[in-house]
N, C-alpha and C. Protein backbone atom coordinates (compact mmCIF):
# COMPACT_ATOMS: atom_id res chain seq x y z
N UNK A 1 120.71 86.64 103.52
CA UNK A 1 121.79 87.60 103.49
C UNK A 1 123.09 86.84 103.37
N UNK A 2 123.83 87.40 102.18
CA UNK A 2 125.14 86.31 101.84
C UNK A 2 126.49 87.38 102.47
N UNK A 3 126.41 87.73 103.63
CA UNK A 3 127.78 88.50 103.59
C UNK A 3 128.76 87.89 104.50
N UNK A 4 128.81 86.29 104.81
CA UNK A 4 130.00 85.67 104.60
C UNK A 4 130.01 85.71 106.98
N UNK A 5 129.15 86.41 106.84
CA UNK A 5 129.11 86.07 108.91
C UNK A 5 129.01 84.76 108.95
N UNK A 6 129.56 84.81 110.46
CA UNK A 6 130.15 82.78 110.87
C UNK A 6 128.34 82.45 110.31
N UNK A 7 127.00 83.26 110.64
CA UNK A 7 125.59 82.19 110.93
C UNK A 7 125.27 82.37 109.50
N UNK A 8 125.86 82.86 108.36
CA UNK A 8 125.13 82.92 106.90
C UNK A 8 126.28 81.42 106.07
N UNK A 9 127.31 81.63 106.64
CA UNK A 9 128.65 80.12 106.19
C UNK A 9 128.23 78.77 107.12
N UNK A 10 127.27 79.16 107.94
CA UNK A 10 127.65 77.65 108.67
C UNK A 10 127.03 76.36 107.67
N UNK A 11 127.34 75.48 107.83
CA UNK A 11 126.86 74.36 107.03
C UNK A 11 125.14 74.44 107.23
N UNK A 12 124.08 74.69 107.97
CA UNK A 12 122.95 74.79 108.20
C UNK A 12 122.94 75.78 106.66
N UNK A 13 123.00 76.84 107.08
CA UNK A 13 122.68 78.24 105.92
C UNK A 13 123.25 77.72 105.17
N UNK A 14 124.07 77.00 104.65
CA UNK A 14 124.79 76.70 103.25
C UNK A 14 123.43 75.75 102.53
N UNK A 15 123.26 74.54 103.23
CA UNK A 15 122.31 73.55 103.17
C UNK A 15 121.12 74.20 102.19
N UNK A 16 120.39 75.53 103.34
CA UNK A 16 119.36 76.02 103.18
C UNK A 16 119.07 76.68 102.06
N UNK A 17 120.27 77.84 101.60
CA UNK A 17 120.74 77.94 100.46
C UNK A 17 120.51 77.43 99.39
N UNK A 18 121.04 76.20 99.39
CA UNK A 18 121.14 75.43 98.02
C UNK A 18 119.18 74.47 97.87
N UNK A 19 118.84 74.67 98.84
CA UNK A 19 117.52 74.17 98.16
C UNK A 19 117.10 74.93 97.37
N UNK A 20 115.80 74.37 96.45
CA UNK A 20 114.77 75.45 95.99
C UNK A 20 113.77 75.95 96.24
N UNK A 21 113.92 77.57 96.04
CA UNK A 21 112.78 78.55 96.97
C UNK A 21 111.80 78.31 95.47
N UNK A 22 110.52 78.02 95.87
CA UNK A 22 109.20 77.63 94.80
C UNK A 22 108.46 78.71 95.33
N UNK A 23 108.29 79.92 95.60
CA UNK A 23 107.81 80.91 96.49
C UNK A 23 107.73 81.44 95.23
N UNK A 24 106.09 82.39 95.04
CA UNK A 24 105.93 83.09 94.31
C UNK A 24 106.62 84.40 94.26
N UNK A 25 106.87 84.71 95.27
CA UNK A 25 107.61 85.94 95.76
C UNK A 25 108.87 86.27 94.87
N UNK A 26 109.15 84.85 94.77
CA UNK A 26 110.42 85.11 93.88
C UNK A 26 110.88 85.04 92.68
N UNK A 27 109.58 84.90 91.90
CA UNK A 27 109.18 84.94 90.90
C UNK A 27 108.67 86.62 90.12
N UNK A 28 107.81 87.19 91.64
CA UNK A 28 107.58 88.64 91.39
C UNK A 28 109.31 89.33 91.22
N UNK A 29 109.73 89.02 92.76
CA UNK A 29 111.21 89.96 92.72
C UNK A 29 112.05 89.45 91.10
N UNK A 30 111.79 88.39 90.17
CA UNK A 30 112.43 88.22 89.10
C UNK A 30 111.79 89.19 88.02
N UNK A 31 110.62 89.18 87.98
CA UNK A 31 110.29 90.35 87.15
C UNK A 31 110.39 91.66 87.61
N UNK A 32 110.08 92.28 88.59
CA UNK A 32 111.01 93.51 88.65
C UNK A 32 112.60 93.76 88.65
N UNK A 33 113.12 92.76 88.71
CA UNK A 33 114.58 92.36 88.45
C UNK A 33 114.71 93.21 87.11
N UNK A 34 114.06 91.78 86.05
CA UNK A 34 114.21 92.09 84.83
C UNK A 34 113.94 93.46 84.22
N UNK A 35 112.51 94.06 85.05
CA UNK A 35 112.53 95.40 84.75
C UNK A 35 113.39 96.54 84.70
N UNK A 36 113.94 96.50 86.28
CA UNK A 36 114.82 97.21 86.69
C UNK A 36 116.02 97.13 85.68
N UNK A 37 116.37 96.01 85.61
CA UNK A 37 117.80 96.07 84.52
C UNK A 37 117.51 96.87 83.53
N UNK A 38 116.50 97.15 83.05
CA UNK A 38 116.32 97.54 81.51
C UNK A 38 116.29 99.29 81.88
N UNK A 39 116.19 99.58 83.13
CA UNK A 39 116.39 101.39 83.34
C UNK A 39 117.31 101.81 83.43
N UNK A 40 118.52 100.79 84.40
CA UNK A 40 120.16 101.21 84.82
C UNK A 40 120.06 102.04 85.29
N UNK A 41 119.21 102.34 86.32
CA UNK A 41 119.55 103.40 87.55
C UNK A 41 120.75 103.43 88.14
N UNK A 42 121.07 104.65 87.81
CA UNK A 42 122.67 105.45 88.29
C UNK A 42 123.27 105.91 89.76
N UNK A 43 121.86 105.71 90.76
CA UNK A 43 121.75 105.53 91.79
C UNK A 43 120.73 105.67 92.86
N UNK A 44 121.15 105.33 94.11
CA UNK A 44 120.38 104.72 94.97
C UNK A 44 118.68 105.25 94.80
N UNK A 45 118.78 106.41 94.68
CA UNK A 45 117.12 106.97 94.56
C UNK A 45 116.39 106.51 93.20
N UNK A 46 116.84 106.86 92.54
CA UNK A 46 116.99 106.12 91.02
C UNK A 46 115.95 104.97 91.54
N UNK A 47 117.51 104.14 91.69
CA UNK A 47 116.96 102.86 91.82
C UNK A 47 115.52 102.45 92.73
N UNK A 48 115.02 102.93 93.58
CA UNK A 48 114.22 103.13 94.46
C UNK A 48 113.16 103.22 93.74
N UNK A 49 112.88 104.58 93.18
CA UNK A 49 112.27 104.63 92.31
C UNK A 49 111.64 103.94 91.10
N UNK A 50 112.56 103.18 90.63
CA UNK A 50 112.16 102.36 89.44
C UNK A 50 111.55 100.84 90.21
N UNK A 51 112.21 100.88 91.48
CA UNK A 51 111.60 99.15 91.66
C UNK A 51 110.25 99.84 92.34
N UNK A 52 110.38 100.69 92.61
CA UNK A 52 108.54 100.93 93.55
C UNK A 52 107.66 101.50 91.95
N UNK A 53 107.94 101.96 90.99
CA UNK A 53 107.60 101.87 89.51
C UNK A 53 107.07 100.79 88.87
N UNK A 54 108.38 99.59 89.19
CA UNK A 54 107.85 98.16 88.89
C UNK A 54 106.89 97.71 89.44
N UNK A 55 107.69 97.50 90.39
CA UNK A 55 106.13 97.18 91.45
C UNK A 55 105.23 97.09 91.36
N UNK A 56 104.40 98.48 91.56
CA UNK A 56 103.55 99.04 91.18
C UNK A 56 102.76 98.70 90.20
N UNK A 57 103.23 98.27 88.78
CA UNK A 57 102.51 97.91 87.49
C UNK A 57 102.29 96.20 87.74
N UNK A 58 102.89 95.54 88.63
CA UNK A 58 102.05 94.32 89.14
C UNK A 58 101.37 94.14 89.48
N UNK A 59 100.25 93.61 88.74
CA UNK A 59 99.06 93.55 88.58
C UNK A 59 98.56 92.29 89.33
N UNK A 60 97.22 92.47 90.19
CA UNK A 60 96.51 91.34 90.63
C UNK A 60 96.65 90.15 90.25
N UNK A 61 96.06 90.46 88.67
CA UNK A 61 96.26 89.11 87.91
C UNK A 61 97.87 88.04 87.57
N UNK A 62 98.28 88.83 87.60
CA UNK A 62 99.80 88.47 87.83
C UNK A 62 100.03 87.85 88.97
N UNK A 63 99.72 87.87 90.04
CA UNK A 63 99.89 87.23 91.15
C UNK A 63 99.23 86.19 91.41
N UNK A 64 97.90 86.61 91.37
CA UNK A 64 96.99 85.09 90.87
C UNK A 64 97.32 84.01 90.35
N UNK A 65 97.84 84.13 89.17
CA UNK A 65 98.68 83.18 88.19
C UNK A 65 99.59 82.37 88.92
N UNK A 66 100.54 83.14 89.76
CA UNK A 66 101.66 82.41 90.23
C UNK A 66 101.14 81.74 91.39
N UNK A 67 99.99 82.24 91.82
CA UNK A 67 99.73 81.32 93.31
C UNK A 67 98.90 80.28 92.70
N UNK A 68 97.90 80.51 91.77
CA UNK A 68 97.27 78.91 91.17
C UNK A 68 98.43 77.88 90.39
N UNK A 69 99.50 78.53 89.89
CA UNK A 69 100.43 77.65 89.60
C UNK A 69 101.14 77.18 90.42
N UNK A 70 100.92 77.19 91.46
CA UNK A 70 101.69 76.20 92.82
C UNK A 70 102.01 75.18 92.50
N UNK A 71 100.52 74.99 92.44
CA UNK A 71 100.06 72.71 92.41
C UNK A 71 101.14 72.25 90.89
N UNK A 72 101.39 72.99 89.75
CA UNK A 72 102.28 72.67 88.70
C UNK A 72 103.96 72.63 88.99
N UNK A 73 104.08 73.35 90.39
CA UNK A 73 105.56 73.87 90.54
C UNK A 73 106.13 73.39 91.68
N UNK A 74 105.35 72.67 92.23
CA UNK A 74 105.53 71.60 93.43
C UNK A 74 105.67 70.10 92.55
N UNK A 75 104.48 70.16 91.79
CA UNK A 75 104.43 68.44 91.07
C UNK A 75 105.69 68.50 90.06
N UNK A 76 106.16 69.73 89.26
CA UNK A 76 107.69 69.80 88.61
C UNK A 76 108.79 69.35 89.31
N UNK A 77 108.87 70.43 90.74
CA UNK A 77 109.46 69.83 91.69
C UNK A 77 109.85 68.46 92.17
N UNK A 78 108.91 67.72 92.86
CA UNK A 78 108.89 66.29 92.75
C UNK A 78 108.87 65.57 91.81
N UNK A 79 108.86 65.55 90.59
CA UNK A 79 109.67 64.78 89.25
C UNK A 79 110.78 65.08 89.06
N UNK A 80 111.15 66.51 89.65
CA UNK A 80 113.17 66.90 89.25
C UNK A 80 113.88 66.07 90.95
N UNK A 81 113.19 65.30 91.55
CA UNK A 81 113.91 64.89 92.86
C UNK A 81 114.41 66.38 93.67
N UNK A 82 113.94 66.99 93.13
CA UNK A 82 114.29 68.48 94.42
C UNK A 82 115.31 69.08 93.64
N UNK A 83 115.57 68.89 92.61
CA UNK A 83 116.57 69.05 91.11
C UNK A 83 115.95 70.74 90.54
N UNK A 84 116.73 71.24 89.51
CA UNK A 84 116.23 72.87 88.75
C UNK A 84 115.15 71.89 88.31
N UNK A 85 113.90 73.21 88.07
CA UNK A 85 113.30 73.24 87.22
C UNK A 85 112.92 73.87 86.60
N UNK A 86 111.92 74.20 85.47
CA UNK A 86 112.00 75.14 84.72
C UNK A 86 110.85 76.37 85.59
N UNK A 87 110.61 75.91 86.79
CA UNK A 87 110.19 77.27 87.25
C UNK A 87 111.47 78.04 87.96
């Protein structure tokens, strides 16, 4: 949560922040991201709607994928020194 309270600014949470999250999780929330953009829900229910829509069409296999691709996105990881990578 970025809304600027003394425990989300302290140098700890800043730190924590700036690493990289390799979590499949956040890989799912990027594709319903991308989904979602493409509806432009006009509001809050809307929006609700379309990400439990997205959701929804995530498929098993889709998840699978991202959890056997660990071992590729950790070993990327440790060649970028803790650097972007292309996951």
């Amino acid at each position: 949560m970025r809304d600027n309270a003394s425990c989300h600014t302290s140098r700890t949470s800043r730190t924590w922040l700036q690493e990289p999250n390799m979590s499949p999780t956040e890989n799912l929330w990027w594709i319903i991201k991308r989904s979602v953009s493409k509806h432009i829900p006009n509001n809050l229910e809307k929006c609700k709607a379309v990400i439990q829509e997205e959701w929804d069409k995530i498929t098993p296999q889709q998840s699978e994928r991202l959890v056997e691709n660990m071992a590729a996105r950790i070993t990327a990881l440790l060649c970028a020194n803790g650097r972007t990578t292309k996951y």
